[in-house]
PDB file of N, CA and C in Angstrom:
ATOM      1  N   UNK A   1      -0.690 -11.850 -14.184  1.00  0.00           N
ATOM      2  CA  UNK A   1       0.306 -12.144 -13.172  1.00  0.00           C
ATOM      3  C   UNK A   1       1.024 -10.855 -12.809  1.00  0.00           C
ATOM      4  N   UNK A   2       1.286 -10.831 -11.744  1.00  0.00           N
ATOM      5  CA  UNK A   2       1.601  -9.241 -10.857  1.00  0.00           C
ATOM      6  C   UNK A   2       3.413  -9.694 -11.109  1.00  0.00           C
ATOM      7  N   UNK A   3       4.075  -9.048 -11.446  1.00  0.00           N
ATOM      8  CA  UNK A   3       5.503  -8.922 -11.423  1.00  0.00           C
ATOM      9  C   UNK A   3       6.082  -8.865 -10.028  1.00  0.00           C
ATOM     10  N   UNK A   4       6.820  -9.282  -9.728  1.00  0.00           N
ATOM     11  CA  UNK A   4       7.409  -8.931  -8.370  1.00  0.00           C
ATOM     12  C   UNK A   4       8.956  -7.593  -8.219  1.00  0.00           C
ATOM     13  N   UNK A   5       8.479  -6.703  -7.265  1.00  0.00           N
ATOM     14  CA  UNK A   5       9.826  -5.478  -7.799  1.00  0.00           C
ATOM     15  C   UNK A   5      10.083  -5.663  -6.285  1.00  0.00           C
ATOM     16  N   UNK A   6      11.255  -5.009  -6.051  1.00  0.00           N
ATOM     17  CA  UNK A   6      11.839  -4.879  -4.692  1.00  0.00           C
ATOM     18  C   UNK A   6      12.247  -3.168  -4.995  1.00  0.00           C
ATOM     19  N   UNK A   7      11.519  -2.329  -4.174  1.00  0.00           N
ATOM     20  CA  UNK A   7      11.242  -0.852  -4.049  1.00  0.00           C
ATOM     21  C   UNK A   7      12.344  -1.201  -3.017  1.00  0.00           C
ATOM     22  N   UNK A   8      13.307  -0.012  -3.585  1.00  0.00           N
ATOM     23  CA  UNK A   8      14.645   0.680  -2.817  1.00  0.00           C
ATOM     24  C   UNK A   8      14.784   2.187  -2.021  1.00  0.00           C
ATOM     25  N   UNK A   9      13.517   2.505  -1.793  1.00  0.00           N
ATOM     26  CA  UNK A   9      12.534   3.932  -1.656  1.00  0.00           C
ATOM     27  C   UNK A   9      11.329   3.979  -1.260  1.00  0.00           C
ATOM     28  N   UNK A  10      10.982   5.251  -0.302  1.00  0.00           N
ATOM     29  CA  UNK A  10       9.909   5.134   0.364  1.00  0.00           C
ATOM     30  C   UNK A  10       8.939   5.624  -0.960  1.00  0.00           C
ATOM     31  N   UNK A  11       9.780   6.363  -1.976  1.00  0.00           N
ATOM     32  CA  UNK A  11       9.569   7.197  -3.557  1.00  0.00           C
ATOM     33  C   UNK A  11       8.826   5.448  -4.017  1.00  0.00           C
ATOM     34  N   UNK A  12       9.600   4.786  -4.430  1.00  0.00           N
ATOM     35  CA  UNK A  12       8.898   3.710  -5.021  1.00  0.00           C
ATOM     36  C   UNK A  12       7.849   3.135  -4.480  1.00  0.00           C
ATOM     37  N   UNK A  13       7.966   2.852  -3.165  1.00  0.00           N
ATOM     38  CA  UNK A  13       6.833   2.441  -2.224  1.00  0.00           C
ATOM     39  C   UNK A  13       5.225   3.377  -2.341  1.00  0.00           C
ATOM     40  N   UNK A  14       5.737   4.373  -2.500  1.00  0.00           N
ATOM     41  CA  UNK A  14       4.412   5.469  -2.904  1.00  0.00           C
ATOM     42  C   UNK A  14       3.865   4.857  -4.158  1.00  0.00           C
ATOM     43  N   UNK A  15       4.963   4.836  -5.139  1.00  0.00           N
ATOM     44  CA  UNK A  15       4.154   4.357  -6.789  1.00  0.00           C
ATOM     45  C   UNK A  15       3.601   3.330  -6.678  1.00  0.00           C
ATOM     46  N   UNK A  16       4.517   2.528  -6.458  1.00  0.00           N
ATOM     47  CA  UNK A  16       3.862   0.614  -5.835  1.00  0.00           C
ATOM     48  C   UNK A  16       2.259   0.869  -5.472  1.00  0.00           C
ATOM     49  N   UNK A  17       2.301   1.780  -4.359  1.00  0.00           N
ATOM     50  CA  UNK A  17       0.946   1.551  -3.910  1.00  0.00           C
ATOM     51  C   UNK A  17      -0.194   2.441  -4.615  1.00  0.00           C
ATOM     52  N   UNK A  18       0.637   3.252  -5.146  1.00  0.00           N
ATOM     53  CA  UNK A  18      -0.277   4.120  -6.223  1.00  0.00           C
ATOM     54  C   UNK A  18      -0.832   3.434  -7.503  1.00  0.00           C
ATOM     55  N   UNK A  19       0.172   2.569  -7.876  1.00  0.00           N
ATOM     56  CA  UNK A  19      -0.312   1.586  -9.088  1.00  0.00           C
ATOM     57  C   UNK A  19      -1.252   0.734  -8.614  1.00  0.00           C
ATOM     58  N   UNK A  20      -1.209   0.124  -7.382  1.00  0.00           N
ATOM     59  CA  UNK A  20      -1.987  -0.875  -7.502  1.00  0.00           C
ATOM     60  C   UNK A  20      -3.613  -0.411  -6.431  1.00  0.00           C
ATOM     61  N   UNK A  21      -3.863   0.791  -6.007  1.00  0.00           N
ATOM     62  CA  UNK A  21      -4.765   1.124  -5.969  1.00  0.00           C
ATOM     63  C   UNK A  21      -5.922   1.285  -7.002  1.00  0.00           C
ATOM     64  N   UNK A  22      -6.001   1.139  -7.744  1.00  0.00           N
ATOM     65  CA  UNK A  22      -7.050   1.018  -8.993  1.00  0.00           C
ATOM     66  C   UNK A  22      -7.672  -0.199  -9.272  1.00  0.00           C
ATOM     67  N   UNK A  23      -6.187  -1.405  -8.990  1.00  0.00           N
ATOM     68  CA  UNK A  23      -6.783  -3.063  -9.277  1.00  0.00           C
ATOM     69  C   UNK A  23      -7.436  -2.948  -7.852  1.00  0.00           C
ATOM     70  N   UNK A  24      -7.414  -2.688  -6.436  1.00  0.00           N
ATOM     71  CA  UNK A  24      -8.136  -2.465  -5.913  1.00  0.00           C
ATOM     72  C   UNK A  24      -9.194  -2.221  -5.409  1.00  0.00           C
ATOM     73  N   UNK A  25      -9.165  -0.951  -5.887  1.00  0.00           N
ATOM     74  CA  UNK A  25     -11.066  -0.128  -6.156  1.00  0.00           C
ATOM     75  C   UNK A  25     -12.037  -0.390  -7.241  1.00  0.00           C
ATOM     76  N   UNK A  26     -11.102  -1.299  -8.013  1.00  0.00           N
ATOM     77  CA  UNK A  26     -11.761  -1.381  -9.599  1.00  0.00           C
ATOM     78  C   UNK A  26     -12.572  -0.170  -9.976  1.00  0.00           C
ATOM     79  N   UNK A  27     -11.518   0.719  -9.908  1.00  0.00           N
ATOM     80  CA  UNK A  27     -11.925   2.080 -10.774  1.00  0.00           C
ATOM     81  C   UNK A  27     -10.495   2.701 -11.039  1.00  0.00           C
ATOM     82  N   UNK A  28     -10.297   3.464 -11.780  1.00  0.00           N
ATOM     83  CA  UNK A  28      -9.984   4.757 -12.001  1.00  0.00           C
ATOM     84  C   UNK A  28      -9.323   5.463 -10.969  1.00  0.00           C
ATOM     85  N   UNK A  29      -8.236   5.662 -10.433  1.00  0.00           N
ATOM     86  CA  UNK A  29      -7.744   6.301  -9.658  1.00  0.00           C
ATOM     87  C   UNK A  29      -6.807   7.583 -10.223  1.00  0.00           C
ATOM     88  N   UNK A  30      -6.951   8.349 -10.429  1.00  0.00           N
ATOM     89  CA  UNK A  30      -5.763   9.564 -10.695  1.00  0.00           C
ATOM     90  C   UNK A  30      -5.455  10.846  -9.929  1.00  0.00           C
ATOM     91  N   UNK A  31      -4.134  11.231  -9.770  1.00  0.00           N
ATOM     92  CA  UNK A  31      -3.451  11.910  -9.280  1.00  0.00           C
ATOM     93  C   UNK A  31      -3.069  11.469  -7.631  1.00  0.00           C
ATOM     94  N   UNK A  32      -3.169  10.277  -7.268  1.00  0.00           N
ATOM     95  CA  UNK A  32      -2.661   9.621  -5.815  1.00  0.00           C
ATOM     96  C   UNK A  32      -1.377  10.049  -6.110  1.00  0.00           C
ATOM     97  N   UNK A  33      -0.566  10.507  -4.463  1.00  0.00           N
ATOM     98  CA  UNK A  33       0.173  11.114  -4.458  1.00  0.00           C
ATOM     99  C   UNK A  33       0.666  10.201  -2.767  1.00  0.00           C
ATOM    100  N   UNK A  34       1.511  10.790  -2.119  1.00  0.00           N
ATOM    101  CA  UNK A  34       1.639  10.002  -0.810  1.00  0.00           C
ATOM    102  C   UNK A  34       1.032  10.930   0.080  1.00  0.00           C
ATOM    103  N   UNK A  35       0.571  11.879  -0.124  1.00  0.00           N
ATOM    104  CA  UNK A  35      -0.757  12.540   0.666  1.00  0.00           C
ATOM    105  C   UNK A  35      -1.831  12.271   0.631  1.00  0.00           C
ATOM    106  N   UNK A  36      -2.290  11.324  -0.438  1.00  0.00           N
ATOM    107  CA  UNK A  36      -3.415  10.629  -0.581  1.00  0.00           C
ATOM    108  C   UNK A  36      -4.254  10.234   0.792  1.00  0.00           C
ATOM    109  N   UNK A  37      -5.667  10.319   0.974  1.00  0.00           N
ATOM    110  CA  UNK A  37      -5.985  10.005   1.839  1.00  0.00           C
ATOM    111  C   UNK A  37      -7.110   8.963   1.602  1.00  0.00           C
ATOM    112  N   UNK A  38      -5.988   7.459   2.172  1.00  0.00           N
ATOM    113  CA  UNK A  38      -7.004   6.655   1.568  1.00  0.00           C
ATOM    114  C   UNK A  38      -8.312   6.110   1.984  1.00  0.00           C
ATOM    115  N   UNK A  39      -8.292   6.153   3.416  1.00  0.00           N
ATOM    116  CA  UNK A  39     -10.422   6.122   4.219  1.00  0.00           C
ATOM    117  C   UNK A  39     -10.830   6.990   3.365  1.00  0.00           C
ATOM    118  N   UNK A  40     -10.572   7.908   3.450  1.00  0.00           N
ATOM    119  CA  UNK A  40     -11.318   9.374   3.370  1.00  0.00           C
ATOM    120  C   UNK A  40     -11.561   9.580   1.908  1.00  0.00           C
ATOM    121  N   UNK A  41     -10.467   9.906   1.189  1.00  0.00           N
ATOM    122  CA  UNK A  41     -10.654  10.347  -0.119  1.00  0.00           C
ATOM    123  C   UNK A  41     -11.313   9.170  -1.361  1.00  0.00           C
ATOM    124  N   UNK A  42     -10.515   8.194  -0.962  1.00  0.00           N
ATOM    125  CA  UNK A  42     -10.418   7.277  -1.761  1.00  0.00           C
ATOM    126  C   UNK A  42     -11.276   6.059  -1.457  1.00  0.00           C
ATOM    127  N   UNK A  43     -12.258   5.605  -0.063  1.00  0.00           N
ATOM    128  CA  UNK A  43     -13.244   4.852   0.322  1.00  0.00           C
ATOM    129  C   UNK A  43     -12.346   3.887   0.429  1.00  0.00           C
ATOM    130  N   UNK A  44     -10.772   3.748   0.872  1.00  0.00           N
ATOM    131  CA  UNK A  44     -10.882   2.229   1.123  1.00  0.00           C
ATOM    132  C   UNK A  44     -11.207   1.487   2.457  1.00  0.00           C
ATOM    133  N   UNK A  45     -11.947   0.288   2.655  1.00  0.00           N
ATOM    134  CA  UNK A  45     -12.694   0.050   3.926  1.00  0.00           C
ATOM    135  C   UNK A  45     -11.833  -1.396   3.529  1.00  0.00           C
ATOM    136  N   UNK A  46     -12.224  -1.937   4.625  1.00  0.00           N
ATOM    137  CA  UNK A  46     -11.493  -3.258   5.952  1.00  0.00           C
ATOM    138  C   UNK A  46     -11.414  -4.314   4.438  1.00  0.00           C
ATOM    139  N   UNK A  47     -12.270  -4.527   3.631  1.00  0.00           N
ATOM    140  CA  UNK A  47     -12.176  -5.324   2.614  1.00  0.00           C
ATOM    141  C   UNK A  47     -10.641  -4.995   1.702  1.00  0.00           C
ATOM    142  N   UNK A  48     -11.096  -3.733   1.330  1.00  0.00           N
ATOM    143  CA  UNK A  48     -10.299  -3.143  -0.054  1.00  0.00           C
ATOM    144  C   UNK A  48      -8.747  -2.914   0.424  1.00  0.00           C
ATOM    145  N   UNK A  49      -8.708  -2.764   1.962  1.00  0.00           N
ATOM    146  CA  UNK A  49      -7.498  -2.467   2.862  1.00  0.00           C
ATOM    147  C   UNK A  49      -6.901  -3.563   2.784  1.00  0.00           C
ATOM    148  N   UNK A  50      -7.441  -5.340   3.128  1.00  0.00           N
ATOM    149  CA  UNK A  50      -6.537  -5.898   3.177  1.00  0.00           C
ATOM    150  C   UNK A  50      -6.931  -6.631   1.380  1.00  0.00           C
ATOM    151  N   UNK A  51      -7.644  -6.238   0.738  1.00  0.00           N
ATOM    152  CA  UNK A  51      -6.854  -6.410  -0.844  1.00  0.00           C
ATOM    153  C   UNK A  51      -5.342  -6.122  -0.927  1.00  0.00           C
ATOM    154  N   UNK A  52      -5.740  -4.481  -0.670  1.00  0.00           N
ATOM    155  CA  UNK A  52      -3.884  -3.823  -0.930  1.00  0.00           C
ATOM    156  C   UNK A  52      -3.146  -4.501  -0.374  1.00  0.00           C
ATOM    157  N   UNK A  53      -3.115  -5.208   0.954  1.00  0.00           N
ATOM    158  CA  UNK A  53      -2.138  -5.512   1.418  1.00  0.00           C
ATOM    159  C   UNK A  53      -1.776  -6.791   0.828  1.00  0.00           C
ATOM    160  N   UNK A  54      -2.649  -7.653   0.493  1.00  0.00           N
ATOM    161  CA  UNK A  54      -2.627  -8.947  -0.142  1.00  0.00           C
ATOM    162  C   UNK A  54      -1.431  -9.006  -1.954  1.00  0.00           C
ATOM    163  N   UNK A  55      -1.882  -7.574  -2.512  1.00  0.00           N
ATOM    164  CA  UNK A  55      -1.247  -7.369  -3.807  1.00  0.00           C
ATOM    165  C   UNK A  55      -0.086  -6.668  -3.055  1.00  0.00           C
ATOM    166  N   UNK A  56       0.405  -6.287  -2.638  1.00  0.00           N
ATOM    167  CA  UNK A  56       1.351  -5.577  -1.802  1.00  0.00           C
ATOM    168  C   UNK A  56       2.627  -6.532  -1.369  1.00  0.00           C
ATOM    169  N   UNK A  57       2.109  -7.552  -0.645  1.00  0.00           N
ATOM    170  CA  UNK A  57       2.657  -8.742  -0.672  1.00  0.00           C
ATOM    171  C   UNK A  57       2.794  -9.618  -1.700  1.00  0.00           C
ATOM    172  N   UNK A  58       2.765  -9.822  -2.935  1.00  0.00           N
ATOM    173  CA  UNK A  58       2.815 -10.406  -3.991  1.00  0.00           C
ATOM    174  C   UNK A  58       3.533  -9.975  -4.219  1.00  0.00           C
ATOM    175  N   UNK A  59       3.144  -8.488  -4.616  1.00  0.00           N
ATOM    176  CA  UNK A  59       4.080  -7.479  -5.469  1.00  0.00           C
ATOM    177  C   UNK A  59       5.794  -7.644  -5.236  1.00  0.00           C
ATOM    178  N   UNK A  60       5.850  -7.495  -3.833  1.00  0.00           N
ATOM    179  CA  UNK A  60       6.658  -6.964  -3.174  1.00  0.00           C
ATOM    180  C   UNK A  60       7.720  -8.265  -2.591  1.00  0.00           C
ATOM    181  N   UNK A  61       6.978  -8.929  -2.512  1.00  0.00           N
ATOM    182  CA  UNK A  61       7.896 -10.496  -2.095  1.00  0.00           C
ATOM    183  C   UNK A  61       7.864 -10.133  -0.467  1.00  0.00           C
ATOM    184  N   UNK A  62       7.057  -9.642   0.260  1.00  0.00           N
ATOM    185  CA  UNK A  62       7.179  -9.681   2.009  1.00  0.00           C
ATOM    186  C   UNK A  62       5.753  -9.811   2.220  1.00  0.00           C
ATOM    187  N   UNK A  63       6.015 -10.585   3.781  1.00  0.00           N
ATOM    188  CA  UNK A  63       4.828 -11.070   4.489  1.00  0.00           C
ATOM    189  C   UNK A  63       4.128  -9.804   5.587  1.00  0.00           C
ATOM    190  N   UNK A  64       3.201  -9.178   5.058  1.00  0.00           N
ATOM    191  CA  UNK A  64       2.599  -8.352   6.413  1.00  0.00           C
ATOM    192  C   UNK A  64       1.349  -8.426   7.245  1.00  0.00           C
ATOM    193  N   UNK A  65       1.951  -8.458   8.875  1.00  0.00           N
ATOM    194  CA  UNK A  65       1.248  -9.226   9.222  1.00  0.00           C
ATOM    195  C   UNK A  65      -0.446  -7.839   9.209  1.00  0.00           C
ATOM    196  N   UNK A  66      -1.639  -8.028   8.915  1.00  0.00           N
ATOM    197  CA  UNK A  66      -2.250  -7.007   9.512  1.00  0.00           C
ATOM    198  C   UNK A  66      -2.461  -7.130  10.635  1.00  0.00           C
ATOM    199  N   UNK A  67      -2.222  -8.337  11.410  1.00  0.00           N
ATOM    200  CA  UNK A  67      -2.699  -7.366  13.044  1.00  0.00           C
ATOM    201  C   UNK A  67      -1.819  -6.472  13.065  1.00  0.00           C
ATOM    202  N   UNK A  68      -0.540  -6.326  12.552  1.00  0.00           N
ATOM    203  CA  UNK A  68      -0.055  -5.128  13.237  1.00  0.00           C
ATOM    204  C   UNK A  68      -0.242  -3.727  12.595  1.00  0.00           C
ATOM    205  N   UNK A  69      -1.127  -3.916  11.541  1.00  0.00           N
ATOM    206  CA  UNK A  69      -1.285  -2.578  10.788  1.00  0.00           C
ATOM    207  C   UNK A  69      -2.329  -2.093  11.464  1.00  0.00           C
ATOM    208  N   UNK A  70      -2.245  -0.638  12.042  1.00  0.00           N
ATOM    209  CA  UNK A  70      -3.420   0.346  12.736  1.00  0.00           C
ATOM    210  C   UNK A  70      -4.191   1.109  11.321  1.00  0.00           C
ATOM    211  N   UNK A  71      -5.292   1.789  12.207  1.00  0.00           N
ATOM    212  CA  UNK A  71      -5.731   2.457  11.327  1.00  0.00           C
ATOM    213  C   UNK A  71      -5.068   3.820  10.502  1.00  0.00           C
ATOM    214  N   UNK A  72      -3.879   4.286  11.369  1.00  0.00           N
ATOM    215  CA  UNK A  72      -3.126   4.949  11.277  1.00  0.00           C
ATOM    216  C   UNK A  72      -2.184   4.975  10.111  1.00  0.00           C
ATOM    217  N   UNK A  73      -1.594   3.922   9.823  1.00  0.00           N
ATOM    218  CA  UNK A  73      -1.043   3.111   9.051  1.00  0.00           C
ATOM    219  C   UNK A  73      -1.822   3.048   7.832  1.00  0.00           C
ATOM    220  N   UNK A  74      -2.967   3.118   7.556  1.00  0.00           N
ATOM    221  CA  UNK A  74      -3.938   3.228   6.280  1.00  0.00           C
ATOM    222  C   UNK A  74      -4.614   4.367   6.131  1.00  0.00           C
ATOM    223  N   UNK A  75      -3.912   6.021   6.705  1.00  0.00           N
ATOM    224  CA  UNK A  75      -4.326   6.953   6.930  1.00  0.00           C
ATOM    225  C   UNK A  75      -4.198   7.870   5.879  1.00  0.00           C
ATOM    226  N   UNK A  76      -2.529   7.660   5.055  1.00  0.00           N
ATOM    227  CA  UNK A  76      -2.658   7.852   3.478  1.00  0.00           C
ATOM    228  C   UNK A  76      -1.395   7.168   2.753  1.00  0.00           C
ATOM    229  N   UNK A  77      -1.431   7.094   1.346  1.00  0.00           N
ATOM    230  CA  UNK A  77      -0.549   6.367   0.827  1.00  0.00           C
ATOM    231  C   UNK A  77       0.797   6.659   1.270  1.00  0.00           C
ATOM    232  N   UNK A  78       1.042   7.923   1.721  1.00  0.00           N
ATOM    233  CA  UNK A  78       2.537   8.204   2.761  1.00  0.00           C
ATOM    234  C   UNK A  78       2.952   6.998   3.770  1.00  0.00           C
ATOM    235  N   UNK A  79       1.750   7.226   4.485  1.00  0.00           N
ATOM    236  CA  UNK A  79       1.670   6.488   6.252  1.00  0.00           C
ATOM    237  C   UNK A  79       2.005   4.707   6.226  1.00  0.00           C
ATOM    238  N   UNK A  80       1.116   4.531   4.601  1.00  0.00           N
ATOM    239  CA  UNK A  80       1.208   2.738   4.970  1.00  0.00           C
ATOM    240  C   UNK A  80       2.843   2.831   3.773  1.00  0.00           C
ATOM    241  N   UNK A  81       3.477   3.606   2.825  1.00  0.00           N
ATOM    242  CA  UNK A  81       4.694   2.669   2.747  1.00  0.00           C
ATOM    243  C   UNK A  81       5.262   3.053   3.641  1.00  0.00           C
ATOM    244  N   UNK A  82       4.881   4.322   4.233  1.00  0.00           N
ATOM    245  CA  UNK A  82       6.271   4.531   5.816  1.00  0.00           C
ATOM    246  C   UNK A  82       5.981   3.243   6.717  1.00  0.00           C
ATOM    247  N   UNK A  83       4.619   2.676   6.728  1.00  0.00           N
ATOM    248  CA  UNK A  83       4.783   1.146   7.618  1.00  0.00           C
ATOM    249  C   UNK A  83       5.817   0.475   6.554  1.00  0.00           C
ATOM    250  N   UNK A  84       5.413   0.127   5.920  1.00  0.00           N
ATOM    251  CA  UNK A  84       6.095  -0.663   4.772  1.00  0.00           C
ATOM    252  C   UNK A  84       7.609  -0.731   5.005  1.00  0.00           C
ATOM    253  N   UNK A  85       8.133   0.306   4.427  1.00  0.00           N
ATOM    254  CA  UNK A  85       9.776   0.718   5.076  1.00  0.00           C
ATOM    255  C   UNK A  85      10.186   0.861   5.931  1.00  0.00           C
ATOM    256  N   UNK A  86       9.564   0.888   7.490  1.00  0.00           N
ATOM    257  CA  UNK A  86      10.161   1.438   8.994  1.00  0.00           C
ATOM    258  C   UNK A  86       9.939  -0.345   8.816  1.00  0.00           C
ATOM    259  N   UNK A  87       8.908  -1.001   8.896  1.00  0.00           N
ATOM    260  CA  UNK A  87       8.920  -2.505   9.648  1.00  0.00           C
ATOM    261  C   UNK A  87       9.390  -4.055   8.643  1.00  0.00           C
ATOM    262  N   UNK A  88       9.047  -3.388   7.555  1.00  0.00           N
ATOM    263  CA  UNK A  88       9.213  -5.093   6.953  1.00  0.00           C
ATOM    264  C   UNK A  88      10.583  -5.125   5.714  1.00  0.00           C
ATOM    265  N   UNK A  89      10.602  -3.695   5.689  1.00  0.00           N
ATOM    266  CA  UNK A  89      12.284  -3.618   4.055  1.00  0.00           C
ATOM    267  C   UNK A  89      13.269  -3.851   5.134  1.00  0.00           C
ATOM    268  N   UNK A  90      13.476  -3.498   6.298  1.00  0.00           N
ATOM    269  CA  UNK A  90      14.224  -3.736   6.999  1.00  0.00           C
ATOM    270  C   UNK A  90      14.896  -5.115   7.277  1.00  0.00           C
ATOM    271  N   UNK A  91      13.866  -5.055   7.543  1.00  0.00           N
ATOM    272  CA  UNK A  91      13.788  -7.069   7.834  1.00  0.00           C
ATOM    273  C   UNK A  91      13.832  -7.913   6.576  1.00  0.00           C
ATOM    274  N   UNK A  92      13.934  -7.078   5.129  1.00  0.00           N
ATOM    275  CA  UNK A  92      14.055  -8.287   4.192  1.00  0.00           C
ATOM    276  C   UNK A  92      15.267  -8.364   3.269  1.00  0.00           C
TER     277      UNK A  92
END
């Protein structure tokens, strides 16, 4: 069972998504950083993308919608908690 935290930081929002990239990929992830680049470096594709977002939302106690997430937005672990914090902490 995934704990639920409420990240007060775009800082926590990075770890959040840094931790749970591994239950993800089911591998091994080390040294993700919020420069991380997750297409690219890290292979995550349309499946593994809306995993994260699925544990993300658990995690996190908020609803996101993906139509509104671009590819942009999953460009590196920076980009999607800056979605994270510009659109939905706001609102919760």
């Amino acid at each position: 069972m995934t704990s639920r935290t409420e990240p007060t930081s775009r800082t926590e929002l990075i770890s959040t998504i840094c931790a749970l990239l591994p239950v993800v990929l089911k591998r091994e992830v080390s040294g993700a950083d919020a420069d991380t680049a997750l297409l690219d470096a890290l292979g995550l594709n349309s499946t593994t993308g809306l995993e994260l977002v699925l544990e993300l939302e658990e995690r996190l106690g908020l609803e996101i919608s993906v139509e509104d997430l671009g590819r942009d937005d999953f460009a590196t672990v920076g980009s999607l908690a800056a979605y994270v914090a510009d659109h939905l902490l706001a609102d919760a």
